[in-house]
C-alpha atoms as a PDB file:
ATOM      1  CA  UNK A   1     -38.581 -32.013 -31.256  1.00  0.00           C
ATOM      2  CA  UNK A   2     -36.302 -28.913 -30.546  1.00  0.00           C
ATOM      3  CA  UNK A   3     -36.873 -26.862 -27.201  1.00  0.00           C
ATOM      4  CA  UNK A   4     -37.922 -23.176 -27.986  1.00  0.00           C
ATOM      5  CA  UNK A   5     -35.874 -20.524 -25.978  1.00  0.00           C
ATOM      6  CA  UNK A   6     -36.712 -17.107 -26.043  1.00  0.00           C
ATOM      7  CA  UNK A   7     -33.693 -14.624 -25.253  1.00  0.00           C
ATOM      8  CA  UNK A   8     -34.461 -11.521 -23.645  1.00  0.00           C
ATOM      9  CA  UNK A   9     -32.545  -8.576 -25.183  1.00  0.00           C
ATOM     10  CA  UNK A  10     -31.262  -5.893 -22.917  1.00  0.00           C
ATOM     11  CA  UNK A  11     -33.253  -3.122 -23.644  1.00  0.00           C
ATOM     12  CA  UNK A  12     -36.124  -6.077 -22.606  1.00  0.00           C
ATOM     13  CA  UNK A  13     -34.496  -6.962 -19.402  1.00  0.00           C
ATOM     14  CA  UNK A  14     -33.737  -2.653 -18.304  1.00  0.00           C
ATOM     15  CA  UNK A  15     -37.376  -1.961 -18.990  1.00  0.00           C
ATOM     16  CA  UNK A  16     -38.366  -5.189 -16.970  1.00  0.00           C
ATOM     17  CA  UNK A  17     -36.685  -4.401 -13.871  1.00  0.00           C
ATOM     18  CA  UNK A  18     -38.081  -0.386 -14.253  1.00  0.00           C
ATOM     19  CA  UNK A  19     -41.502  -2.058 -14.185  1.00  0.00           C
ATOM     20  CA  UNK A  20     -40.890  -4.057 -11.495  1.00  0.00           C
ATOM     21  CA  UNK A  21     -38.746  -1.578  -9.161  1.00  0.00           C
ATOM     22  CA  UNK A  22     -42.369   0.892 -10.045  1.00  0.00           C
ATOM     23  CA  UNK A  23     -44.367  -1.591  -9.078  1.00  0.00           C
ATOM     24  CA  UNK A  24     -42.235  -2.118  -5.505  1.00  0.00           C
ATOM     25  CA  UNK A  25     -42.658   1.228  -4.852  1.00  0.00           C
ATOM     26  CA  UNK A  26     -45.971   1.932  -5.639  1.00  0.00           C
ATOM     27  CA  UNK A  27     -46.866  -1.186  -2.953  1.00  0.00           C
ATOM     28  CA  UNK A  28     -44.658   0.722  -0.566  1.00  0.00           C
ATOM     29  CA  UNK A  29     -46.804   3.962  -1.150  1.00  0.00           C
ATOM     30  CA  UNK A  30     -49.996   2.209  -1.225  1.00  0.00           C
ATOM     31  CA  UNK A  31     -50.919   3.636  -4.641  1.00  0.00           C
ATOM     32  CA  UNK A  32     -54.674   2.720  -5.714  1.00  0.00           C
ATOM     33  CA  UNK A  33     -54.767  -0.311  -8.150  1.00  0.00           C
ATOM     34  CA  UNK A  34     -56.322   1.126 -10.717  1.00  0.00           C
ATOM     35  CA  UNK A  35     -53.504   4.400 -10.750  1.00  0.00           C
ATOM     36  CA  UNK A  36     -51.051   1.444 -10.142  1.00  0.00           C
ATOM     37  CA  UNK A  37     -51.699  -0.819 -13.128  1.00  0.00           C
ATOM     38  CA  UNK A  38     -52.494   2.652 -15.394  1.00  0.00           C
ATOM     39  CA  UNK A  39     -48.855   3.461 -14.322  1.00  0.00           C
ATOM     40  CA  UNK A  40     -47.214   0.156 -15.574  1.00  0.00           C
ATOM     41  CA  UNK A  41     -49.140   0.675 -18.698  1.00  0.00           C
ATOM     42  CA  UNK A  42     -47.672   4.186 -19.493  1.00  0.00           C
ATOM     43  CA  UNK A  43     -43.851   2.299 -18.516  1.00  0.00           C
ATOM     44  CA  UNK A  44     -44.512  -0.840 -20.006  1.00  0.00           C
ATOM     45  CA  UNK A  45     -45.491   1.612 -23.576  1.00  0.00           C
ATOM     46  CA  UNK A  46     -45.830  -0.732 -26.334  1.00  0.00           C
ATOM     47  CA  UNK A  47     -42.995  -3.415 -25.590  1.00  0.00           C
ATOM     48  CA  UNK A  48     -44.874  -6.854 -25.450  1.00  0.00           C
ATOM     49  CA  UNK A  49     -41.945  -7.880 -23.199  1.00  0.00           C
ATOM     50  CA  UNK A  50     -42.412  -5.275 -20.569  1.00  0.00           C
ATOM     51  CA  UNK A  51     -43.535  -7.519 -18.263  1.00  0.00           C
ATOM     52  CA  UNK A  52     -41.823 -10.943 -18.216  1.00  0.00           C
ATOM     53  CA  UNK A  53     -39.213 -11.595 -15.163  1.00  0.00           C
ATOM     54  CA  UNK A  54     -37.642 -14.193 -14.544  1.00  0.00           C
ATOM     55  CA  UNK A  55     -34.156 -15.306 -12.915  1.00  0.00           C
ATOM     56  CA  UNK A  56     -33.155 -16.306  -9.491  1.00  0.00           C
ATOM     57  CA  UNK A  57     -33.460 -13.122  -7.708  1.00  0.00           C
ATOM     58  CA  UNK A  58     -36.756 -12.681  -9.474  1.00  0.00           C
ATOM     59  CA  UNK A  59     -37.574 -16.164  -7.845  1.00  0.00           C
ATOM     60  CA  UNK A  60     -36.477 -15.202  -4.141  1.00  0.00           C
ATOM     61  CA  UNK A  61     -38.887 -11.880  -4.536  1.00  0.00           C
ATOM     62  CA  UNK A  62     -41.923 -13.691  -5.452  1.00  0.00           C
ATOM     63  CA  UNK A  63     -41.926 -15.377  -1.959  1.00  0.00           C
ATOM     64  CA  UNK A  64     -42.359 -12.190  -0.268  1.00  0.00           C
ATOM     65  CA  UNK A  65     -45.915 -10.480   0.337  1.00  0.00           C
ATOM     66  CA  UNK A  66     -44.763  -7.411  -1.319  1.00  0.00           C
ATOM     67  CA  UNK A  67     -43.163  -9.840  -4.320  1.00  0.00           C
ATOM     68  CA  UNK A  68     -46.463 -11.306  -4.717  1.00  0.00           C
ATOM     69  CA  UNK A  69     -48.057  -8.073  -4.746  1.00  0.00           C
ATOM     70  CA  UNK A  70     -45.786  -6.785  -7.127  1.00  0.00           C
ATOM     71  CA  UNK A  71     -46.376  -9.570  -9.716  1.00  0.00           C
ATOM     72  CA  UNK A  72     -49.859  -9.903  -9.728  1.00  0.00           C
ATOM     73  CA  UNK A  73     -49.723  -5.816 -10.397  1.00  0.00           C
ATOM     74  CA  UNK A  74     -47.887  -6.453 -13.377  1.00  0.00           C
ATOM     75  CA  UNK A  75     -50.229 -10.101 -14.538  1.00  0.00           C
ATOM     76  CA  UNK A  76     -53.198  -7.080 -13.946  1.00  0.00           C
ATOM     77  CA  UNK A  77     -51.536  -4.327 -16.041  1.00  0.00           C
ATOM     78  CA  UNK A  78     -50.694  -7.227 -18.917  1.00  0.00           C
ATOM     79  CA  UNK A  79     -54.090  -8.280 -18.750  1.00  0.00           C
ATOM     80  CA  UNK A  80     -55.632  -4.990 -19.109  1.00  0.00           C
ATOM     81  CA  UNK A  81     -53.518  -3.363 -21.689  1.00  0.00           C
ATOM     82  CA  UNK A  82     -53.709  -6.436 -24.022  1.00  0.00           C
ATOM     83  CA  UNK A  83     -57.337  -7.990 -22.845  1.00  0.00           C
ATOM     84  CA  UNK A  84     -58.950  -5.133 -21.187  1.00  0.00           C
ATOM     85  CA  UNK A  85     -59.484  -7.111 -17.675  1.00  0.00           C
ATOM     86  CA  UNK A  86     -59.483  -5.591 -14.803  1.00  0.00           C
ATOM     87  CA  UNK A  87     -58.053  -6.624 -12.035  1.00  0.00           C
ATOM     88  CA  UNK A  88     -59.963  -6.339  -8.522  1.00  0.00           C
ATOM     89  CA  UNK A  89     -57.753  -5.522  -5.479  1.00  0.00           C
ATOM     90  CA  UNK A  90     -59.291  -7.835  -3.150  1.00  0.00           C
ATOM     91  CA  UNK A  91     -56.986  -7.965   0.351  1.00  0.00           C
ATOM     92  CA  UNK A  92     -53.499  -8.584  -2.240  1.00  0.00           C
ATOM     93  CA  UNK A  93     -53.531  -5.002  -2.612  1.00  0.00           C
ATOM     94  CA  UNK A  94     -52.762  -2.400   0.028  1.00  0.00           C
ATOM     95  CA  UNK A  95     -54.156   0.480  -1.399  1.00  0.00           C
ATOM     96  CA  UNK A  96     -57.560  -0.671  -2.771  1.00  0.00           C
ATOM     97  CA  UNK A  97     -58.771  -0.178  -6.105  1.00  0.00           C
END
């Protein structure tokens, strides 16, 4: 059996690192979740790639509080634009719901 790879395309990968420098900065500023993930929404528009990362600086991020925060902003604003989930903030989140 063959081994499926899926290629991101540069208009993909420009749009995935806007996402994911927005959602840096709104953990910097402390930006309510629910304004957060409404935000990456809006960015993320109707591109089902918007937000996939990947790669090794991707991988070094994630290991950071911040990183973490970052990507479980983005797993809440995929799961609420395409499931309509919310996401609670919990103690991940700096600025509360």
């Amino acid at each position: 059996m063959g081994k499926f790879i899926a290629r991101r395309h540069r208009e993909d990968k420009e749009l995935q690192e806007r996402v994911l420098a927005e959602a840096n900065r709104m953990y910097e500023t402390k930006t309510p979740l629910s304004t957060a993930i409404d935000r990456l929404i809006e960015l993320a528009g109707d591109n089902p790639r918007a937000f996939g990362v990947g790669g090794s600086s991707y991988r070094k991020m994630i290991q950071t509080p911040e990183g973490e925060a970052a990507t479980r902003l983005m797993l809440g604003a995929e799961m609420k634009r395409t499931r309509g989930f919310t996401v609670p903030a919990d103690s991940w989140w700096p600025g509360g719901n």
